[in-house]
Each structure stands twice: as structure tokens, then as C-alpha cells.
Protein backbone atom coordinates (compact mmCIF):
# COMPACT_ATOMS: atom_id res chain seq x y z
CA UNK A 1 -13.96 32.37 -31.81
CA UNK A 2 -16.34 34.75 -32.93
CA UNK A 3 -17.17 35.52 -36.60
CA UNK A 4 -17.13 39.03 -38.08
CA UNK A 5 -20.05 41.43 -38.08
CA UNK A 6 -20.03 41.60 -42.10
CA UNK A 7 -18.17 38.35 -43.54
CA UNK A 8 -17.79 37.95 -47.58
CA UNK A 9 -19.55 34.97 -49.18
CA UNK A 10 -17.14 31.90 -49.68
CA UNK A 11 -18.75 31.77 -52.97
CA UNK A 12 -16.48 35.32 -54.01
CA UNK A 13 -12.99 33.69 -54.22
CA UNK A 14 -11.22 36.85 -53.97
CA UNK A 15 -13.45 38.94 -56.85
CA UNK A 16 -13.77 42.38 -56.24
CA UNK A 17 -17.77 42.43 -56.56
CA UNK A 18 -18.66 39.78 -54.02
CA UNK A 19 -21.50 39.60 -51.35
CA UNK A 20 -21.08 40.19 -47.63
CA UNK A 21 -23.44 38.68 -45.50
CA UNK A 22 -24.42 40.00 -41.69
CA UNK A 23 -25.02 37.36 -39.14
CA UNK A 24 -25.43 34.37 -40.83
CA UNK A 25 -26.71 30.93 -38.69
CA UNK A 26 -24.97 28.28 -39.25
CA UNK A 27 -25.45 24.39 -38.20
CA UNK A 28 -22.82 22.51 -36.50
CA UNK A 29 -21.00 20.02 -39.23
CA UNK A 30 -21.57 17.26 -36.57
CA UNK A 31 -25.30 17.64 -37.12
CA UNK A 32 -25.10 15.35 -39.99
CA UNK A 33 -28.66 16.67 -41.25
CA UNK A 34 -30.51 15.59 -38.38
CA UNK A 35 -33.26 17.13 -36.76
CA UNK A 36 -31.94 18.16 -33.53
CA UNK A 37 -29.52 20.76 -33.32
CA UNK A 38 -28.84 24.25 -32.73
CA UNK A 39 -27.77 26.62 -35.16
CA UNK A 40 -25.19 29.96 -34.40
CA UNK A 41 -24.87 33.04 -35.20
CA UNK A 42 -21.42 35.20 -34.73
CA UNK A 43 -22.47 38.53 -34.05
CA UNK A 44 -19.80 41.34 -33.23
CA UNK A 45 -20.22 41.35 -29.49
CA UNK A 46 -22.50 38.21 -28.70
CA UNK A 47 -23.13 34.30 -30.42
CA UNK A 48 -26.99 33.89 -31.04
CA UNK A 49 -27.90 30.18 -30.60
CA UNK A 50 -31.62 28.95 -31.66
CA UNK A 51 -33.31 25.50 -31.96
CA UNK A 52 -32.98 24.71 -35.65
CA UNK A 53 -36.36 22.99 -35.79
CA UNK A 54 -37.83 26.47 -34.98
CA UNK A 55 -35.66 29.22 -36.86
CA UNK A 56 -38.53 31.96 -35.49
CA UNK A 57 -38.31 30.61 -32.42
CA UNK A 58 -37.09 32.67 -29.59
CA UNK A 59 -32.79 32.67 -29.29
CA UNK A 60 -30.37 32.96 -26.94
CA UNK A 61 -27.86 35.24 -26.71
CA UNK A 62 -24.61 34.94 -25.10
CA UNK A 63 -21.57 37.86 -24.45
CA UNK A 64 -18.29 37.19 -26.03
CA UNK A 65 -16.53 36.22 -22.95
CA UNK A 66 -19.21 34.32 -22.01
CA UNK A 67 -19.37 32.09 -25.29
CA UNK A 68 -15.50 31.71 -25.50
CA UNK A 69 -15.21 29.95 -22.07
CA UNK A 70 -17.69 27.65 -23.02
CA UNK A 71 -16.19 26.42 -26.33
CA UNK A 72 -13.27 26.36 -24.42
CA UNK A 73 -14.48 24.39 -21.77
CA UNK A 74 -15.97 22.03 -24.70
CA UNK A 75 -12.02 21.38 -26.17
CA UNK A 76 -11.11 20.75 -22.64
CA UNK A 77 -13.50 18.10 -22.41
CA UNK A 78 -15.32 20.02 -19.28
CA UNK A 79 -18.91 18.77 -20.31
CA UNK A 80 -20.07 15.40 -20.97
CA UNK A 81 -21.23 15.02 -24.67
């Protein structure tokens, strides 16, 4: 599922002057701090996905449809892990 464009911080707990943030990345929880893994981005129409060792690195972009099949296909135990 994609994010929002504009999400409010989880820091605001329901204040009236909170901060939204625009296409934040974010690192899988099963990362566990290691080194290698990606990082994603929820954009309004597409997910962003970059190498998190290289955060100005080039990134890949995927459609909405696109990205929903494949997390999808993940639940459904399609790939091998």
C-alpha cells in the first residue's frame, strides 16, 4: 500500500501545529541495522526504492500497480526470500 504524498510526523499526536513530511525513505524493520538493504519511498503515484548504502545513488522507480503486485506476490510467498 502506498503512503500519502504529504504524511504528518508521528511525533504530532494529534496537535494542531505538527510537521508534514513529503516522501520520506524508510528502511524495512527486518533490516535489523544492517548494511544491506533498500530503503522506500511512497510517493503519490510511484514507490522509489534505493540502495541504502548509497542514499545519492541512482533509484528506482516503480508505478503503483506495478509495486502493489509485487508486495502482493511477496505475502503470497511468490518469491524465494
Amino acid at each position: 500500500m502506498l503512503t500519502p504524498e504529504w504524511r504528518k510526523s508521528s511525533y504530532s499526536n494529534g496537535q494542531a501545529s505538527c510537521v508534514q513530511v513529503k516522501g520520506v525513505w524508510r528502511k524495512s524493520s527486518y533490516s535489523n541495522g544492517q548494511a544491506n538493504c533498500v530503503e522506500v519511498r511512497g510517493q503519490a503515484e510511484a514507490v522509489d526504492v534505493r540502495d541504502s548504502k548509497d542514499p545519492g545513488g541512482p533509484a528506482l522507480s516503480f508505478g503503483a500497480v506495478q509495486w502493489a503486485a509485487f508486495t502482493e506476490g511477496i505475502k503470497l510467498g511468490e518469491f524465494d526470500l
